[in-house]
Protein backbone atom coordinates (compact mmCIF):
# COMPACT_ATOMS: atom_id res chain seq x y z
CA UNK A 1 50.16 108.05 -3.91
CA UNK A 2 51.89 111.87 -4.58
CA UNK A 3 51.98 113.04 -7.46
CA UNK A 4 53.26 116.60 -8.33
CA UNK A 5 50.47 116.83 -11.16
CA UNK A 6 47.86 118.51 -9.28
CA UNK A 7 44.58 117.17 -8.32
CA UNK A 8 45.86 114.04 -8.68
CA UNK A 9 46.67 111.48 -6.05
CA UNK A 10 47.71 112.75 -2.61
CA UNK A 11 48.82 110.47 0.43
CA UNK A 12 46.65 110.77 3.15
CA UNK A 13 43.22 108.90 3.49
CA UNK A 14 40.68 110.70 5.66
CA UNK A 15 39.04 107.39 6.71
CA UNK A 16 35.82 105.71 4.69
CA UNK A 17 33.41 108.26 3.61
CA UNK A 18 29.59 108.27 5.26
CA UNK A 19 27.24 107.96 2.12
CA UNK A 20 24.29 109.42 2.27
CA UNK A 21 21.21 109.29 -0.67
CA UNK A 22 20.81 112.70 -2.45
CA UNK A 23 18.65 112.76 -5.17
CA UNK A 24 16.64 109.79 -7.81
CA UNK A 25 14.96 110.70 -10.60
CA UNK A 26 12.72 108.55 -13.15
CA UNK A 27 12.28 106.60 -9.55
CA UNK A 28 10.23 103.69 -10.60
CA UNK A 29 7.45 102.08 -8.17
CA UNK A 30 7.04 99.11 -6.96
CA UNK A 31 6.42 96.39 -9.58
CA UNK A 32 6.36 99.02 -12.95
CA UNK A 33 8.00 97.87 -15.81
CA UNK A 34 10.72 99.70 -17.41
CA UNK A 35 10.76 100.46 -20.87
CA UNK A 36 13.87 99.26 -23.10
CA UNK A 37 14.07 102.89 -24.79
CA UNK A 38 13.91 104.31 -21.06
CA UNK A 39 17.13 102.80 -19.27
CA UNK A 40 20.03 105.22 -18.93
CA UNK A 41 23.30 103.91 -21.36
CA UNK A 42 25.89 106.97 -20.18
CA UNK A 43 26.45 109.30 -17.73
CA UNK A 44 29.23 112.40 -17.71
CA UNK A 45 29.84 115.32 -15.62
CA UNK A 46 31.23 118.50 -17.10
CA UNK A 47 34.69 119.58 -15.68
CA UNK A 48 32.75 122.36 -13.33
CA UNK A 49 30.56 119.82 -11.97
CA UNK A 50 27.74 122.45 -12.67
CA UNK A 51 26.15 120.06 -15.37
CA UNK A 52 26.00 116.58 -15.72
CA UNK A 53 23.99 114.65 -18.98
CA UNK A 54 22.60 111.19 -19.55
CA UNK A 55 22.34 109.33 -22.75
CA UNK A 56 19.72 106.17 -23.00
CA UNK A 57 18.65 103.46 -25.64
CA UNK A 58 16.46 105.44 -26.70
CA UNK A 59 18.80 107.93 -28.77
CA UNK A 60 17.78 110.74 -25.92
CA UNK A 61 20.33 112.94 -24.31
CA UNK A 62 18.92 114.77 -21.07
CA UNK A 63 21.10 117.65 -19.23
CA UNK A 64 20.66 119.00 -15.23
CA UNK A 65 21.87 121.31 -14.06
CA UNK A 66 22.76 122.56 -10.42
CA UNK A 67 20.83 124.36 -8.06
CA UNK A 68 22.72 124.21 -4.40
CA UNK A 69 25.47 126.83 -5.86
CA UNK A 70 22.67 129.34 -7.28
CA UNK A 71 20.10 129.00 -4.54
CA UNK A 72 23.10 129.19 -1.17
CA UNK A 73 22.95 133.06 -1.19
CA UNK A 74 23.15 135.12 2.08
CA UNK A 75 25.90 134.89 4.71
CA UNK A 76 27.44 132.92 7.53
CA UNK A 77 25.10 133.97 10.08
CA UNK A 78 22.50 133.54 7.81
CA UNK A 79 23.20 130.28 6.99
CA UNK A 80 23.65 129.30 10.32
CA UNK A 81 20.03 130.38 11.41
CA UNK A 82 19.36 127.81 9.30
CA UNK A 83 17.35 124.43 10.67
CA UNK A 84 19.72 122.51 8.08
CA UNK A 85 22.75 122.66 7.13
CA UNK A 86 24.60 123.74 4.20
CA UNK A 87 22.70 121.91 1.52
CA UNK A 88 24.16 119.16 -0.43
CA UNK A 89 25.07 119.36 -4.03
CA UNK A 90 21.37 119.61 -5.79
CA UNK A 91 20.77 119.04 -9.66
CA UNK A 92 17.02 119.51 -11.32
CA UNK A 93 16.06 118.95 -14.72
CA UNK A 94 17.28 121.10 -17.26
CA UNK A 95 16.33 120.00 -20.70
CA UNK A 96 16.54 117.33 -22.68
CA UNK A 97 16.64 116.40 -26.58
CA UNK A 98 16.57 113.62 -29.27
CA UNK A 99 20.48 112.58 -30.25
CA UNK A 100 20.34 110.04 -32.35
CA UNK A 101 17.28 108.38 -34.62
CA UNK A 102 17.31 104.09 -35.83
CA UNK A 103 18.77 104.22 -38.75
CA UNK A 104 19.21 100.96 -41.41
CA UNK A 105 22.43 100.77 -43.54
CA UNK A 106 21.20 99.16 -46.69
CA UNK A 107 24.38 98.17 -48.10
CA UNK A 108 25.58 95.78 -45.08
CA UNK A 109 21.86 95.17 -44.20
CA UNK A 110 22.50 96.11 -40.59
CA UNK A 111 20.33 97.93 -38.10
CA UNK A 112 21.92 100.71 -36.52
CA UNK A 113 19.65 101.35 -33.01
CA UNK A 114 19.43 104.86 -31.43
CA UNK A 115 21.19 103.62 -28.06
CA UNK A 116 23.40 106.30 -26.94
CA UNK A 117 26.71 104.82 -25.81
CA UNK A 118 28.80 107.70 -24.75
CA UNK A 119 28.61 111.57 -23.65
CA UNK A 120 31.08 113.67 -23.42
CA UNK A 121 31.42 117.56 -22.77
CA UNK A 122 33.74 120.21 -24.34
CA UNK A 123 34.73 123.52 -23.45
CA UNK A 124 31.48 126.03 -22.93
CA UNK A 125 31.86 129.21 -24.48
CA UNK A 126 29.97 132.26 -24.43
CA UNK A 127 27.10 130.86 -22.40
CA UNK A 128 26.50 128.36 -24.12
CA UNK A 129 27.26 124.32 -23.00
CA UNK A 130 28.80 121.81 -26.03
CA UNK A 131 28.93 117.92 -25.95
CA UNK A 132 29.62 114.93 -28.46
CA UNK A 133 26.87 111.55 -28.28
CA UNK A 134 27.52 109.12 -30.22
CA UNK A 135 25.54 105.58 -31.42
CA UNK A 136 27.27 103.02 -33.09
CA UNK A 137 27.95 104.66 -35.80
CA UNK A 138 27.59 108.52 -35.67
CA UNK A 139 28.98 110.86 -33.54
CA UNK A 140 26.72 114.67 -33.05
CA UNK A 141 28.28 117.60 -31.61
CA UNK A 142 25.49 119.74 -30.01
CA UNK A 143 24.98 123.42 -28.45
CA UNK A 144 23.31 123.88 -26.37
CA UNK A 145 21.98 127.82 -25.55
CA UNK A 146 19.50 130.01 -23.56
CA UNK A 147 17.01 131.49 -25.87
CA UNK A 148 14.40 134.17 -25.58
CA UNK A 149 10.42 132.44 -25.61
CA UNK A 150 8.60 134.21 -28.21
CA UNK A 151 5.04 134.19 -27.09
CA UNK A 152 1.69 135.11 -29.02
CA UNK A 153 0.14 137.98 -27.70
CA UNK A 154 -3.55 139.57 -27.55
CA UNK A 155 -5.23 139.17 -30.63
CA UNK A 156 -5.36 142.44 -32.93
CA UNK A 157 -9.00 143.19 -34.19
CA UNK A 158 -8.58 144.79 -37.56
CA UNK A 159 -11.27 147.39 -36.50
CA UNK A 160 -12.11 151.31 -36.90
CA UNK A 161 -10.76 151.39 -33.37
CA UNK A 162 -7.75 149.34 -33.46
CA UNK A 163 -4.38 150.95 -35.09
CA UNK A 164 -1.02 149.17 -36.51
CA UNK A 165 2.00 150.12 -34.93
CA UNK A 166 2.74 153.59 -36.65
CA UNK A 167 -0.89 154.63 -34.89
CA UNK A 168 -2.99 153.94 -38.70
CA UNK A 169 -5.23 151.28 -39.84
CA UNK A 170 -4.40 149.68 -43.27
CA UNK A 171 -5.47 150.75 -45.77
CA UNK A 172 -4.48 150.52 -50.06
CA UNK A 173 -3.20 153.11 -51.55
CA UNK A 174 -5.78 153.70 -53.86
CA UNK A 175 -8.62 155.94 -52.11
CA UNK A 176 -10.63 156.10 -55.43
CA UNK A 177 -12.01 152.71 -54.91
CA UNK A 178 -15.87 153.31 -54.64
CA UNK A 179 -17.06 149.61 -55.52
CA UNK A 180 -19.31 148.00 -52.36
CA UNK A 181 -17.40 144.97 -51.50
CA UNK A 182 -19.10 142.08 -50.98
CA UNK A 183 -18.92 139.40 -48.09
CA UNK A 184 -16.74 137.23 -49.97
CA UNK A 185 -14.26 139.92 -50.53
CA UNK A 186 -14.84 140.20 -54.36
CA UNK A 187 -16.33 143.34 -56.20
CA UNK A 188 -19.41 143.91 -57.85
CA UNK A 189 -17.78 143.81 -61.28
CA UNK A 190 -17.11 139.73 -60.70
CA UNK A 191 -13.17 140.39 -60.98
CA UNK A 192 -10.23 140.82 -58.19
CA UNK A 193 -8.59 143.97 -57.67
CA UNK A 194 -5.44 144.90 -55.72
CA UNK A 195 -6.79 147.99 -55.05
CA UNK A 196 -8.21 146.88 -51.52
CA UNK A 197 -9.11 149.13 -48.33
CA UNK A 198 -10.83 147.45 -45.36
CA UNK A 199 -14.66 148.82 -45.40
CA UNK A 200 -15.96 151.12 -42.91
CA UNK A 201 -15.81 150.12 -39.41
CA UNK A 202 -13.35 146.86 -40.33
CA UNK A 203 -13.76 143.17 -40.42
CA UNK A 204 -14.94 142.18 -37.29
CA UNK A 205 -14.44 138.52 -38.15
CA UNK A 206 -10.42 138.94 -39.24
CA UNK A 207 -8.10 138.60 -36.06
CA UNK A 208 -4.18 139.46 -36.43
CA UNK A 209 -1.76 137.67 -33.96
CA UNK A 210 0.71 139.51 -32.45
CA UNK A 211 4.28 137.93 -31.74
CA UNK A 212 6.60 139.13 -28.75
CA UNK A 213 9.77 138.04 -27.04
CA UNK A 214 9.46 137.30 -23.49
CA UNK A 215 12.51 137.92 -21.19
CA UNK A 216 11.88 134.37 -19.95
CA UNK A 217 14.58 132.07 -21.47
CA UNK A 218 14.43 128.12 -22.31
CA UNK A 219 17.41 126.24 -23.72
CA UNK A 220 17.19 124.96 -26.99
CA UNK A 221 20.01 121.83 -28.73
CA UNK A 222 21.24 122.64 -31.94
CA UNK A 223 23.57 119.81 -33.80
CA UNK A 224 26.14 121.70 -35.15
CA UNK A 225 28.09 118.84 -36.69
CA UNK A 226 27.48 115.59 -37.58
CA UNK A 227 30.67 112.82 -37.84
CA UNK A 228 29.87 109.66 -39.67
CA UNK A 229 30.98 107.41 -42.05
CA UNK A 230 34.65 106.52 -40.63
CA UNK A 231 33.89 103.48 -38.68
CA UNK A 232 32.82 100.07 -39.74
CA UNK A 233 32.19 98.78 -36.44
CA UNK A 234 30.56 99.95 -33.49
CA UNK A 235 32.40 103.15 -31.87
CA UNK A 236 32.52 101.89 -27.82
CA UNK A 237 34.52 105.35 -26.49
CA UNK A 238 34.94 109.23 -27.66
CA UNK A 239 37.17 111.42 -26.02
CA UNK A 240 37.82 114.80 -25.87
CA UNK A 241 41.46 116.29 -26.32
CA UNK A 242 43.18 119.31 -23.91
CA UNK A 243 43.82 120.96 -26.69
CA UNK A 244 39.90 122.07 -27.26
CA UNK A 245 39.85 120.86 -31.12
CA UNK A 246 40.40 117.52 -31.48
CA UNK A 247 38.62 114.35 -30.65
CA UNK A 248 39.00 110.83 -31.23
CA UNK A 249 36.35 107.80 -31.53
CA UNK A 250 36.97 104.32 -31.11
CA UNK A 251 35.46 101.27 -32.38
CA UNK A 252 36.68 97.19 -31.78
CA UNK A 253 40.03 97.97 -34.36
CA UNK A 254 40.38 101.52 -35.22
CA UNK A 255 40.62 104.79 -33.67
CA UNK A 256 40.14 107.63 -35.49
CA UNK A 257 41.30 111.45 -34.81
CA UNK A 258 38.61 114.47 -36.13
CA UNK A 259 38.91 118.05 -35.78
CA UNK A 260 35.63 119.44 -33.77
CA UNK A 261 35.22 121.82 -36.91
CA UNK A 262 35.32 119.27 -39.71
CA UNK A 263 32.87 116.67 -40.39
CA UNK A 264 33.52 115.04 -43.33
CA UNK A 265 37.18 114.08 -42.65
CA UNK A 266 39.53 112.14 -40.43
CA UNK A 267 42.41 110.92 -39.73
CA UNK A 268 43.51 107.05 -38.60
CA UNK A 269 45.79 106.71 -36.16
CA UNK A 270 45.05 103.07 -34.69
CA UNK A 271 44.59 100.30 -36.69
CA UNK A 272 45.38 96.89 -35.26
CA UNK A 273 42.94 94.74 -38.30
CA UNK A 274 45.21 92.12 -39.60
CA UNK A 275 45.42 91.50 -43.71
CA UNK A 276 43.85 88.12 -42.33
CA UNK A 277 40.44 89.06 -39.92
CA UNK A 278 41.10 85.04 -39.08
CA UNK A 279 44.48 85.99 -37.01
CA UNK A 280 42.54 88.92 -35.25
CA UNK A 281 43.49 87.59 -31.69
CA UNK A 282 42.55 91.08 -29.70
CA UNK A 283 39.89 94.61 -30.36
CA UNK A 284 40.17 97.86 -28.78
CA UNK A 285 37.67 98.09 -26.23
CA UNK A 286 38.35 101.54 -25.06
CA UNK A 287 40.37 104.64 -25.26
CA UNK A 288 40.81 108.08 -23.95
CA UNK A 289 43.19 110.82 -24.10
CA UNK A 290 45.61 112.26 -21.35
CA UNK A 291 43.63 115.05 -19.50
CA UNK A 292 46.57 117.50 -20.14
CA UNK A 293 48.83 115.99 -22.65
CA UNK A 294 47.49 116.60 -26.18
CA UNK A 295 50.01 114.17 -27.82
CA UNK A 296 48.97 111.14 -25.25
CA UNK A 297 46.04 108.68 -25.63
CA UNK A 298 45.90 105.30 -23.84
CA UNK A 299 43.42 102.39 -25.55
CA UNK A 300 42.57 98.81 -24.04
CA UNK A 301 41.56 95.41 -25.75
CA UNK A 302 40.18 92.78 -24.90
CA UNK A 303 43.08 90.75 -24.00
CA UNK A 304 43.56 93.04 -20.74
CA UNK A 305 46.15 95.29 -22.08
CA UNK A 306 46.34 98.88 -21.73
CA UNK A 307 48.83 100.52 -24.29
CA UNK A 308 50.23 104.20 -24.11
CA UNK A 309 50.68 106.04 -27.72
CA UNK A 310 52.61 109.10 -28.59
CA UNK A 311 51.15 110.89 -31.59
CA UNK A 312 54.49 112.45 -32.00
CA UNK A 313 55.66 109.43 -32.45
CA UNK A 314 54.47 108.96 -36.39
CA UNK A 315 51.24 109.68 -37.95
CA UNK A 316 49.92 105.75 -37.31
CA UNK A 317 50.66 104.82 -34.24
CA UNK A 318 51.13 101.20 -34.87
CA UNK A 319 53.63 100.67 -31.86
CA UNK A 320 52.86 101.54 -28.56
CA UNK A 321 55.48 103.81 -26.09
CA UNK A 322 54.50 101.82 -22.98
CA UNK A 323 52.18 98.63 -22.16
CA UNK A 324 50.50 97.82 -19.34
CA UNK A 325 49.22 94.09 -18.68
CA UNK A 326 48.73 91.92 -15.96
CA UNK A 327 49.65 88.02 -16.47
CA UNK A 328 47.96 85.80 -14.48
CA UNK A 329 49.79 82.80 -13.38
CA UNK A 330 49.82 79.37 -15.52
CA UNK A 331 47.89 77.33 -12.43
CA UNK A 332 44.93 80.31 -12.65
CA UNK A 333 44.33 79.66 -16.03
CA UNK A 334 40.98 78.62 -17.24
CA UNK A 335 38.36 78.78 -20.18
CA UNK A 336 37.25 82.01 -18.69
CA UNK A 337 40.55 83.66 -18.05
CA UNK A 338 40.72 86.11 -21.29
CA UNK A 339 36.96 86.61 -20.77
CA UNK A 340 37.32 87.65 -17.53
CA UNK A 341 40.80 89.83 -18.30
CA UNK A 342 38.73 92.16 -21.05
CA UNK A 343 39.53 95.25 -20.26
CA UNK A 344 35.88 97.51 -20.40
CA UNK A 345 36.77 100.39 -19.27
CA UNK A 346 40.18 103.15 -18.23
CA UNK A 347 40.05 106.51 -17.12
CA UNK A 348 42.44 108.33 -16.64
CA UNK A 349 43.16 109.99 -13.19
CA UNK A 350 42.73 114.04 -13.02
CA UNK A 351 46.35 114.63 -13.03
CA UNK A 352 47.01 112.47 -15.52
CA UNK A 353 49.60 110.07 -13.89
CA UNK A 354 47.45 107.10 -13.07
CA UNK A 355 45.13 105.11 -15.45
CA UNK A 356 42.34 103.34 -13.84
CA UNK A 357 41.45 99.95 -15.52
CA UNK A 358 37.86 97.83 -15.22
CA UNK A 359 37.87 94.14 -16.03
CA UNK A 360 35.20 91.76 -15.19
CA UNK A 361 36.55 90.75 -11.90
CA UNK A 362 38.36 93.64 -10.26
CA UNK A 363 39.51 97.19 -10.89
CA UNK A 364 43.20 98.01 -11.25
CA UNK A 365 45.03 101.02 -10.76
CA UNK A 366 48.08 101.58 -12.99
CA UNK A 367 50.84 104.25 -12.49
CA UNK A 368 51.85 105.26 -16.09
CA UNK A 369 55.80 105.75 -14.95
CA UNK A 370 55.80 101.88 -14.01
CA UNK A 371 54.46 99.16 -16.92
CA UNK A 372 55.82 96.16 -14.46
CA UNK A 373 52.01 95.58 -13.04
CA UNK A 374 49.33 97.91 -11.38
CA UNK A 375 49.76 99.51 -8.40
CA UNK A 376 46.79 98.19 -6.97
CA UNK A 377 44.29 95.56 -7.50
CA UNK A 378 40.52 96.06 -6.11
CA UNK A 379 38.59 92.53 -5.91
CA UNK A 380 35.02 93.26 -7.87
CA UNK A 381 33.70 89.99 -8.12
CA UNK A 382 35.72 87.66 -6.66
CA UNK A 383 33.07 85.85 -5.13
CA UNK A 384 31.28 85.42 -8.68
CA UNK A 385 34.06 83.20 -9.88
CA UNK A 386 32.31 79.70 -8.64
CA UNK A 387 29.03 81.06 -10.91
CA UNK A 388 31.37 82.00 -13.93
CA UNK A 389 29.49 78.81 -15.60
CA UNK A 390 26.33 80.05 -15.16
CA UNK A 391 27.27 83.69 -15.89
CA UNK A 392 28.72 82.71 -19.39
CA UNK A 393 25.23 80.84 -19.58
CA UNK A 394 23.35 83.98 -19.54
CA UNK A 395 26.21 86.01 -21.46
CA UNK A 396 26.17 88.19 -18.10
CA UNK A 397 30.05 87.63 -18.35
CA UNK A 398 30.34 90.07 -21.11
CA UNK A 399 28.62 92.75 -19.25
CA UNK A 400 30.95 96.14 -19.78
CA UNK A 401 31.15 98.22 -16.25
CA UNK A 402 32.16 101.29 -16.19
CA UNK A 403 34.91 102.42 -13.58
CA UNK A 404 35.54 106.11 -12.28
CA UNK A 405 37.99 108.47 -9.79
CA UNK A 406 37.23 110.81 -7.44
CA UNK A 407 38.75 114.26 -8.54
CA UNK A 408 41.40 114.22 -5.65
CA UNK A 409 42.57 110.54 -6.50
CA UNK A 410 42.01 109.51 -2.86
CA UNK A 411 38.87 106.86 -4.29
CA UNK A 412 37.29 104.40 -7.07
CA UNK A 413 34.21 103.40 -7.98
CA UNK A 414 32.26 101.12 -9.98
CA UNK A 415 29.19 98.59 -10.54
CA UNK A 416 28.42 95.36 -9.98
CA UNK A 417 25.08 93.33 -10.00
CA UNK A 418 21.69 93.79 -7.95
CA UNK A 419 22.33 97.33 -8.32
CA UNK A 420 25.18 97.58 -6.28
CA UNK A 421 28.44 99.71 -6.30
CA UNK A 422 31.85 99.72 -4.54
CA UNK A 423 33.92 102.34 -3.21
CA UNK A 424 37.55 101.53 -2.56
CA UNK A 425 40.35 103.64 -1.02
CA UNK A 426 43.43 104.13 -2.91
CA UNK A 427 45.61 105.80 -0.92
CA UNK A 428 48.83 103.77 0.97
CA UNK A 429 47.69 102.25 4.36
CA UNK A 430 44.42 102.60 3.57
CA UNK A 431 41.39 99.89 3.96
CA UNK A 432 38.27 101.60 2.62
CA UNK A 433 36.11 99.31 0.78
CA UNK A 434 32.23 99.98 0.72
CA UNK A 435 29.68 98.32 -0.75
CA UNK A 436 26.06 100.52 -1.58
CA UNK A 437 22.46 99.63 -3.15
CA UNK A 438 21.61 102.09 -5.95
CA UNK A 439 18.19 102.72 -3.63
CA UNK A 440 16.99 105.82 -1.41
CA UNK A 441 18.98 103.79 1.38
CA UNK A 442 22.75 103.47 -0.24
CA UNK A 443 23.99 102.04 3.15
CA UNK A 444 21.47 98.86 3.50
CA UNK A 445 24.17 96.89 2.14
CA UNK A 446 26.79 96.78 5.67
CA UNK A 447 30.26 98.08 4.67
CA UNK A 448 33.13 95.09 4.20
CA UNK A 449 35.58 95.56 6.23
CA UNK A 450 38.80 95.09 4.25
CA UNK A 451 41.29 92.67 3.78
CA UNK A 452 44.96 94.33 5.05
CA UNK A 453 47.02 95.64 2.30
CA UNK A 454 49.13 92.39 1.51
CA UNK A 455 53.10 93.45 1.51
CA UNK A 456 54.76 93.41 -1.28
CA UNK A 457 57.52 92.38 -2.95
CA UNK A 458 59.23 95.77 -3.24
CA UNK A 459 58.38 99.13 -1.92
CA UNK A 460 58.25 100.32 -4.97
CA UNK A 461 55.44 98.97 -6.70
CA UNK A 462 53.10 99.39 -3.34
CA UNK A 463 50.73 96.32 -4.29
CA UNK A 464 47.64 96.70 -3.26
CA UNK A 465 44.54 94.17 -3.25
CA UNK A 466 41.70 94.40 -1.42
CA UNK A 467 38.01 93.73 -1.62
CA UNK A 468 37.99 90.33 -2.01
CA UNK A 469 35.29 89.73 0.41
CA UNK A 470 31.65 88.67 -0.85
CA UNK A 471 29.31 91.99 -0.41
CA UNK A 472 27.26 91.59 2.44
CA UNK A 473 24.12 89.93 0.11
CA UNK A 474 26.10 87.04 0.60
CA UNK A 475 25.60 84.21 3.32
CA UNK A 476 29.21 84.30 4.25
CA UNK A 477 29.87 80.80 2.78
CA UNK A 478 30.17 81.27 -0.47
CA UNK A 479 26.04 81.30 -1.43
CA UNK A 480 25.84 84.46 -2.69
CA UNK A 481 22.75 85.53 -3.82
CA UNK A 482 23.22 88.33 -6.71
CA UNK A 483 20.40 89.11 -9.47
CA UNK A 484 22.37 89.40 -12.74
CA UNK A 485 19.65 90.95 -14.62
CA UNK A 486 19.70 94.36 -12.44
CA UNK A 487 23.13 95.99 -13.31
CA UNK A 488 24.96 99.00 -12.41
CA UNK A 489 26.94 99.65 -15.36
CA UNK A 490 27.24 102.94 -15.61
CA UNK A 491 28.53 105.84 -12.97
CA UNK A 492 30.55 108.78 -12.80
CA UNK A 493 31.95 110.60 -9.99
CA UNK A 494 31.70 114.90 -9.37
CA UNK A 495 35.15 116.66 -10.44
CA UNK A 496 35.35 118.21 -7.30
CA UNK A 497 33.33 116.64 -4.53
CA UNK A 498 32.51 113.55 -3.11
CA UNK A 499 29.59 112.82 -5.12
CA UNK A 500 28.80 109.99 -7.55
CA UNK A 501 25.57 109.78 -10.11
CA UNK A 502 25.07 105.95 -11.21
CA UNK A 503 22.28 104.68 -13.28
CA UNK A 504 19.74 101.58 -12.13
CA UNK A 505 17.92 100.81 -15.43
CA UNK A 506 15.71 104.10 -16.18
CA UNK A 507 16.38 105.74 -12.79
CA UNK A 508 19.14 108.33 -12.01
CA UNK A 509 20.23 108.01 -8.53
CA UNK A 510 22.81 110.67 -6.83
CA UNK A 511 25.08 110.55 -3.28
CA UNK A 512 26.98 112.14 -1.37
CA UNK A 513 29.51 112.19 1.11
């Protein structure tokens, strides 16, 4: 798919990538129990790819940083003396800090936990690195800066021998003072006097620290502003504009718009509550704003819908420039059908031309210049759909994955159970589909060869769907054995390489290709 937006689709496939593990950390062994506050709930990349930050339930927000860029110094012929080659892209810990706190809203009664639920960076400036985290309810806009360490140095003995920094001991003012002093600092005449010089010889007992600044720097996290009060249900996306000073947050029926420098006010510009909450019929389940158009935002619901808004368009965008559904046929139709079609997650793709849409059984790709259907359709969890009974059971069918591009448009990515996660090609003619174990050995679960691109009805609209096939846990006939209760829900893929970070419960795990 070509695109004249650049860095966003192009048309030829290079053939299915060769994953290989990277880097894990918070690795859990064999039989340790993860903490609830411990597992990871978000996971962004910066637009260099030199940073990347995780959120988890407990309220924490921890930031690496990368070390393969810093550390390859030397030349060619250096590098080639090298036993290994150039070194894959490397991230160690950088810092970390608390986001968010519980907090308990006393007028609705209602809990609010820490859990953070999305990340996102803005534009670093003068050294310094600046991101949004947001709960349910607040939204925190942090710096994050290099500071000097101030260190205590050797202790200063306030003795005969030992001099202040202008080279004097210290002494009052008053050299008339004649009085012994006593042990307890008072006078012989029972009564304190400001009139005070250290005896003879000093007090060998009183010890002055002295402060210094190291050159050695640590980052610090400062929250510069704090956005609350403007949603009455739980905020599910934030998103950055390309303008640099606006934002918008999300919850299940409104989206609001701030400015990064004001806190305390906002503007709505989605509101899709009815006067009656008993018609409510769909909620917004996620929205984010065109990567280079400041006046374009695209939001989901629930009933698998994606709609385009124009904020030029008026100041509440009520009606929608373009809509983007898929309609499944009448004979397809079951209980499950709108449960299934919920819509948890859309990026949008680098150039801004495609939107990228995860529902609970496959991943669609959309081309914004054509609302007739998506472009392409990736199978998920096709094989799931004879368990959808059980999976409703266990509420598993409401489980939100996350979806993500690579940053030349050529691939997709995202989650499933037993810790797995799919790659699928995207470009015309092409039959990548590969299926990986969050695990120091990505590649343990075989790649599925791909069903051929079906042809379709037009040339136009290039349908694509693929992946159908069970991943290779299965038995082949159907028996697939998956473990619902060890999701990969959240991933995101490098800006510029071939390089994805995904989160299995508390552990971090990072590949590349």
């Amino acid at each position: 798919m070509k695109s004249s937006g650049g860095g966003d689709d192009v048309g030829a496939s290079s053939g299915p990538l060769d994953w290989r593990f990277s880097q894990v950390f918070g690795e859990r062994s064999a039989g340790e129990e993860v903490q609830e506050v411990d597992i990871i709930s978000a996971i962004e990349f910066d637009k260099s790819g030199d940073h990347l930050a995780t959120g988890d339930r407990g309220g924490r927000v921890v930031l690496f940083e990368r070390t393969d860029s810093k550390n390859a110094s030397g030349g060619r012929k250096d590098l080639e003396g090298t036993d290994y080659p150039v070194r894959h892209p490397e991230f160690r810990y950088k810092t970390e800090f608390q986001s968010h706190e519980p907090e308990f809203d006393y007028l609705k009664s209602l809990e609010i936990e820490e859990k953070i639920n999305k990340i996102r960076w803005s534009q670093a400036a003068n050294g310094a690195l600046f991101l949004l985290s947001t709960n349910d309810k607040t939204i925190k806009f942090w710096k994050v800066q290099e500071k000097k360490i101030k260190k205590i140095c050797d202790i200063i003995n306030t003795d005969s021998s030992t001099t202040l920094g202008n080279g004097s001991v210290p002494t009052s003012t008053n050299s008339n003072v004649t009085d012994s002093y006593l042990t307890n600092g008072g006078s012989h005449d029972n009564y304190l006097s400001n009139d005070y010089s250290f005896p003879p010889g000093g007090i060998p007992s009183l010890q002055l620290p002295a402060v210094t600044t190291s050159h050695e720097t640590s980052p610090v996290a400062r929250c510069r502003r704090v956005y609350t009060h403007a949603h009455d249900y739980h905020i599910n996306s934030i998103s950055n504009n390309s303008d640099g000073e606006t934002f918008i947050s999300a919850d299940d029926l409104r989206i609001n718009l701030w400015n990064l420098e004001i806190s305390n006010q906002s503007f709505n510009i989605v509101d899709v509550k009815p006067a009656n909450m008993e018609d409510l019929t769909e909620v917004i389940t996620s929205a984010e704003f065109h990567p280079t158009h400041c006046n374009t935002l695209a939001y989901s619901s629930s009933k698998g819908s994606i709609r385009l808004i124009d904020l030029r368009q008026s100041a509440l965008c009520d009606s929608h420039s373009k809509l983007f559904e898929y309609t499944a046929t009448p004979a397809s139709r079951s209980f499950f059908t709108e449960i299934i079609a919920s819509v948890s997650d859309i990026k949008f793709a680098r150039g801004g031309r495609y939107i990228l849409s995860r529902d609970y059984m496959t991943l669609k790709l959309w081309d914004i210049n054509m609302d007739s259907g998506p472009v392409s359709t990736f199978q998920v969890h096709e094989h799931l759909r004879p368990k959808l009974c059980d999976l409703y059971e266990n509420d598993s069918i409401f489980d939100k994955f996350e979806c993500c591009l690579s940053g030349d448009g050529l691939r997709v990515a995202t989650g499933s159970y037993s810790n797995l996660f799919r790659v699928f090609g995207v470009s015309p003619g092409s039959t990548e589909t590969t299926t990986l174990e969050a695990s120091r050995n990505p590649m343990r679960q075989v790649t599925t060869p791909a069903r051929p691109s079906r042809p379709s009805l037009s040339s136009i609209t290039r349908v694509v769907r693929r992946g159908a096939e069970s991943p290779a846990n299965g038995d082949g006939n159907g028996n697939n054995s998956f473990d619902h209760t060890t999701k990969l829900l959240h991933l995101a893929w490098h800006p510029t390489e071939n390089s994805i970070a995904c989160a299995a419960a508390n552990s971090l795990y990072m590949y590349y290709a």
